[in-house]
C-alpha atoms as a PDB file:
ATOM      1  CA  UNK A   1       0.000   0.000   0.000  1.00  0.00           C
ATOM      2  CA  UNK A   2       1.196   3.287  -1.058  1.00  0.00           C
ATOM      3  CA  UNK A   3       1.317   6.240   1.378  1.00  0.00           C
ATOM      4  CA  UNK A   4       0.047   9.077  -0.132  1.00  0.00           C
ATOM      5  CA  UNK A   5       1.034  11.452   2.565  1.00  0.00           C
ATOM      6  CA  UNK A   6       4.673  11.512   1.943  1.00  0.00           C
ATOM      7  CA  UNK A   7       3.896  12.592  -2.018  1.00  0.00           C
ATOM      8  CA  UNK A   8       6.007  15.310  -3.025  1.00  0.00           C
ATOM      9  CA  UNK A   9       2.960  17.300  -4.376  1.00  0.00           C
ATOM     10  CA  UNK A  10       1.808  17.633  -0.797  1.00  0.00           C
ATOM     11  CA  UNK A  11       4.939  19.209   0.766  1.00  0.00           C
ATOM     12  CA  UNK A  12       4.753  22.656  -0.644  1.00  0.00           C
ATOM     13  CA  UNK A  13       1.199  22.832   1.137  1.00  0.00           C
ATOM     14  CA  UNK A  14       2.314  21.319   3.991  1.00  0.00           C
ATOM     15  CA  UNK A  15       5.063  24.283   4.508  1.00  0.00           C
ATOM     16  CA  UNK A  16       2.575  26.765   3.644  1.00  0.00           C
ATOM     17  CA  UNK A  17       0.470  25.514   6.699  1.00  0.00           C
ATOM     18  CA  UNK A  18       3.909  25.760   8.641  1.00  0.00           C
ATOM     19  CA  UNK A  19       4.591  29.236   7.650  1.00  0.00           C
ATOM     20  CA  UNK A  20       0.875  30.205   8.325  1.00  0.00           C
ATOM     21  CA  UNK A  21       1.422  28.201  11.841  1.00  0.00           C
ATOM     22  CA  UNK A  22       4.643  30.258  12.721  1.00  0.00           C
ATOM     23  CA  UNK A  23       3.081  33.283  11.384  1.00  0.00           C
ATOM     24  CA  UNK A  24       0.424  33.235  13.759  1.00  0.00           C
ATOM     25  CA  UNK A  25       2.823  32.916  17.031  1.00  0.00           C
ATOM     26  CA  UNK A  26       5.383  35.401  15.269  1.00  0.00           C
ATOM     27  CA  UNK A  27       2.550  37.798  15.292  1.00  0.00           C
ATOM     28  CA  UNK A  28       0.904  36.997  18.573  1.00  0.00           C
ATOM     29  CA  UNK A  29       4.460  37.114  19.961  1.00  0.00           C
ATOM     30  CA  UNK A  30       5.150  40.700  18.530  1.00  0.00           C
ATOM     31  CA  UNK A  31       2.090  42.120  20.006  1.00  0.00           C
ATOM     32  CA  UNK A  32       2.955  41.076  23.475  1.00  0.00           C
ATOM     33  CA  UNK A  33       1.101  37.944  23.814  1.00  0.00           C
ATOM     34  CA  UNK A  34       4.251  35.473  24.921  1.00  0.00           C
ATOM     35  CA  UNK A  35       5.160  32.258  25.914  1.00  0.00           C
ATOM     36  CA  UNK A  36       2.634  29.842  26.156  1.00  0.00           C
ATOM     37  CA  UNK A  37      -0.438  31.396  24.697  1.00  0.00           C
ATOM     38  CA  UNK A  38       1.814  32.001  21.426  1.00  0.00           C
ATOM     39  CA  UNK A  39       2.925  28.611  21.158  1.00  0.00           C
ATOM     40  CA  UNK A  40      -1.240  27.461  21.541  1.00  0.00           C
ATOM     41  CA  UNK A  41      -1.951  30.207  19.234  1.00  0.00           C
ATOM     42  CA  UNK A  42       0.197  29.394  16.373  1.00  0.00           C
ATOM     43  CA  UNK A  43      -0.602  25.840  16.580  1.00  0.00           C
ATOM     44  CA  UNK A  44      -4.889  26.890  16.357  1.00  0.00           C
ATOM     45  CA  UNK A  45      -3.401  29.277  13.301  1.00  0.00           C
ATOM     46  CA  UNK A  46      -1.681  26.267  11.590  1.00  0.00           C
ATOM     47  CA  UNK A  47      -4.881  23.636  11.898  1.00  0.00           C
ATOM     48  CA  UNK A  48      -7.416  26.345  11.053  1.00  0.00           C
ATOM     49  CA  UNK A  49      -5.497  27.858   7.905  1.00  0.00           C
ATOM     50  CA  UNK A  50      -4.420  24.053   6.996  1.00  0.00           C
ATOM     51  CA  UNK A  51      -8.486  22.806   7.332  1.00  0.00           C
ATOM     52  CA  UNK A  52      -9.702  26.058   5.457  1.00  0.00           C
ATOM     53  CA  UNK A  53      -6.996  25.341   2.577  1.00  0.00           C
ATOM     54  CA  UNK A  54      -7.864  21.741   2.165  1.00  0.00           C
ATOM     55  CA  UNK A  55     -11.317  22.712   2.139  1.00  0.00           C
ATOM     56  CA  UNK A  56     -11.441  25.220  -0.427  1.00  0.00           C
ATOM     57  CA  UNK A  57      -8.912  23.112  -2.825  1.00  0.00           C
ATOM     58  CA  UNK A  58     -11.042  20.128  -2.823  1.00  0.00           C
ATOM     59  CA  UNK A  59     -14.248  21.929  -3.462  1.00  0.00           C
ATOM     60  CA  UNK A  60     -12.213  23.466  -6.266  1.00  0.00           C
ATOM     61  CA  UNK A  61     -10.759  19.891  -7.949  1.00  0.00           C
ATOM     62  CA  UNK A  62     -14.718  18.860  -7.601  1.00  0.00           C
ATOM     63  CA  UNK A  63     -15.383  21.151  -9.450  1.00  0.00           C
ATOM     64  CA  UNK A  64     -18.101  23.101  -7.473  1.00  0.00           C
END
């Protein structure tokens, strides 16, 4: 069986959901909001960005 998730067409979206991820903490980071509750709120960025990608390119190869 073939594991699909290590295809290379899927690692330039999975480093855009890495860079949205860090994005989110960089940002929450630079407007004071440290430690802990950056590191939570990147990783909430990176699933939320990643779901709402994957959501809107599948509709899109569908074809609605």
């Amino acid at each position: 069986m073939v594991d699909n998730s290590s295809s290379d067409s899927l690692v330039p979206s999975r480093l855009l959901f890495l860079v949205a991820g860090a994005s989110t903490g960089l940002v929450m980071s630079v407007a004071g909001i440290g430690g802990l509750w950056a590191i939570l709120g990147a990783i909430v960025g990176l699933v939320v960005f990643g779901e709402l990608y994957l959501f809107l390119t599948e509709r899109r190869s569908t074809g609605q």
